[in-house]
Protein backbone atom coordinates (compact mmCIF):
# COMPACT_ATOMS: atom_id res chain seq x y z
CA UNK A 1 31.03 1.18 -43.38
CA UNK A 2 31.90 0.57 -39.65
CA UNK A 3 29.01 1.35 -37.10
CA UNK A 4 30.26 2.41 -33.57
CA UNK A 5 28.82 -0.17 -30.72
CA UNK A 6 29.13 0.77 -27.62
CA UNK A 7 29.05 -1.03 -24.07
CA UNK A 8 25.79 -0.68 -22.03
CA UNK A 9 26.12 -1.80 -18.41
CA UNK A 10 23.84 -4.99 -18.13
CA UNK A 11 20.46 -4.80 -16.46
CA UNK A 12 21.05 -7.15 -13.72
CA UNK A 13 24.02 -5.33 -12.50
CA UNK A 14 26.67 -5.69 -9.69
CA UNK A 15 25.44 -8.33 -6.92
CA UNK A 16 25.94 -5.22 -4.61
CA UNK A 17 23.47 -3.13 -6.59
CA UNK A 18 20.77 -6.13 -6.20
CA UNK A 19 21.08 -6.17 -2.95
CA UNK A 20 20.26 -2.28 -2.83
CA UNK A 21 17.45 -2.96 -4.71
CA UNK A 22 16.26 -5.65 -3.14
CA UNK A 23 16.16 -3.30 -0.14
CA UNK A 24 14.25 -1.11 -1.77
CA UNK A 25 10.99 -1.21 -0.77
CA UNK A 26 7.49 -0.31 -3.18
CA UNK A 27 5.28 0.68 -0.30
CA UNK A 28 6.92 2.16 2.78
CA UNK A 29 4.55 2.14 5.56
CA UNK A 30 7.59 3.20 8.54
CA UNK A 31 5.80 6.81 8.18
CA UNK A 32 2.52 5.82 8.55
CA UNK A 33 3.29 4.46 12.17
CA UNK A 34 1.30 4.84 15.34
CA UNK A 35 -1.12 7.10 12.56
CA UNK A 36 -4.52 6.18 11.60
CA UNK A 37 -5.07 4.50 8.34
CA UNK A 38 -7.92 3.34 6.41
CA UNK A 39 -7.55 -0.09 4.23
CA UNK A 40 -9.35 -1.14 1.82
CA UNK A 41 -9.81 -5.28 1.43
CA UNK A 42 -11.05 -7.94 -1.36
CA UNK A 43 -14.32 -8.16 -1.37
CA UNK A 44 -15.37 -4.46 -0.49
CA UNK A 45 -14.74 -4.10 3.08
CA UNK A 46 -13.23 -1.36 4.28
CA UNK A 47 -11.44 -0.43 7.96
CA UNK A 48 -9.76 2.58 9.54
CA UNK A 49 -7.21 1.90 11.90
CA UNK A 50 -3.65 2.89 14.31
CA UNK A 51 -1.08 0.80 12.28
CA UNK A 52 1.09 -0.82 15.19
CA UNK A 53 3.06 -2.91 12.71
CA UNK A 54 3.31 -4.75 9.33
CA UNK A 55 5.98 -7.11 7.52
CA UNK A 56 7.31 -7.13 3.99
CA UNK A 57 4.24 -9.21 2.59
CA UNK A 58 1.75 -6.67 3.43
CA UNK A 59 0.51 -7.96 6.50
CA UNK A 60 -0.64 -5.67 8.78
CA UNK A 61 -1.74 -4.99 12.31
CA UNK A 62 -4.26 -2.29 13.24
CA UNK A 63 -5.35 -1.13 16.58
CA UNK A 64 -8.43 0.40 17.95
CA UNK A 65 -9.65 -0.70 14.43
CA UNK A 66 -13.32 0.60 12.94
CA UNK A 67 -15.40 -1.66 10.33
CA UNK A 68 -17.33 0.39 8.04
CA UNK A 69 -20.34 -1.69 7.27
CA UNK A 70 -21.70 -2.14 3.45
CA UNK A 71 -25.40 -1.00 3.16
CA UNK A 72 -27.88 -4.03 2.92
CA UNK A 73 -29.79 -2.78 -0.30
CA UNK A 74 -26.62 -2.13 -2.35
CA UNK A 75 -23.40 -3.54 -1.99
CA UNK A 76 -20.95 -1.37 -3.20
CA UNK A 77 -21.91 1.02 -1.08
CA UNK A 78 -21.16 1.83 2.53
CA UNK A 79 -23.63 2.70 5.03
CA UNK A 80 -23.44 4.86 8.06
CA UNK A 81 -22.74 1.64 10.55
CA UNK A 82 -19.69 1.17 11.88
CA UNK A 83 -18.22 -1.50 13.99
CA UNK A 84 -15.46 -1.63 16.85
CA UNK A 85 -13.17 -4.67 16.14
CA UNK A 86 -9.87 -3.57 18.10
CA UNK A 87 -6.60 -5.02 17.86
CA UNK A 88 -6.63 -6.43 14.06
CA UNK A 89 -4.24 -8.29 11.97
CA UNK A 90 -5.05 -8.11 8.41
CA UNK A 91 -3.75 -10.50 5.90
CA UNK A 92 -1.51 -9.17 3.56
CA UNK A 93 -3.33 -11.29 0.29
CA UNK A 94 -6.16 -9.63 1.19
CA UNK A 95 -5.16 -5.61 1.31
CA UNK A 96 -6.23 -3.83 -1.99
CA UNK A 97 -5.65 -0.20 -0.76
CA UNK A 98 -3.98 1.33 2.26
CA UNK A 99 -4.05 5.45 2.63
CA UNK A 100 -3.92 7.31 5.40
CA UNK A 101 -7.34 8.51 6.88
CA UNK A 102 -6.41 12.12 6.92
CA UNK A 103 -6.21 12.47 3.23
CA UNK A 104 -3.62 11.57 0.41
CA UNK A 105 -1.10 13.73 -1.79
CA UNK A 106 -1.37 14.47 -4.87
CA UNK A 107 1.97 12.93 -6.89
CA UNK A 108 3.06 14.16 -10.54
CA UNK A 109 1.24 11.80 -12.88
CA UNK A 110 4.19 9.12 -13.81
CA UNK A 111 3.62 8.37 -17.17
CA UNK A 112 3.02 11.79 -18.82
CA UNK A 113 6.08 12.37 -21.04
CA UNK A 114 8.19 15.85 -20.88
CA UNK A 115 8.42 17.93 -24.22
């Protein structure tokens, strides 16, 4: 008994097709330009800021840029205090969570399976 086998296309692909995926960027931060962000950091701090700019490794510059200061009694939590720290450039290692300070949208949850 003869089973059929057919040809998939590899995974890798063309070298054309890797370079449109390595194009392909995870996080696209180009619409979150000249808007005010807040990012979150290793460690617990947290910032709110005017991205001005950022590079492929997460880097990222902030302007007019606000601290928000952890409260002294408990450290996961963040007090009312607030501190002015201006032009900022954050270290990409060290970004946990970027969103924009106006809110986020909801997505359709990625890993529920259609019936």
């Amino acid at each position: 008994m003869a089973s059929k086998v057919e040809k998939s296309t590899p995974a890798t692909g063309s070298p054309a097709d890797l370079k449109e995926k390595k194009k392909e960027r995870i996080l696209d931060l180009s619409r979150y330009m000249d808007k005010l962000i807040r990012v979150k950091f290793t460690g617990g701090r947290e910032a709110a800021g005017i991205l001005k700019g950022y590079d492929p490794l997460l880097n990222i510059v902030l302007d007019n840029t606000v601290e928000y200061l952890r409260d002294s009694e408990d450290s996961f939590k963040l007090s009312e205090d607030t501190r002015q720290l201006g032009l900022v450039v954050c270290r990409g290692t060290a970004v946990v969570l970027i969103c924009p300070a106006d809110g986020m949208e909801a997505i359709p949850n990625p890993f529920i399976q259609p019936e």
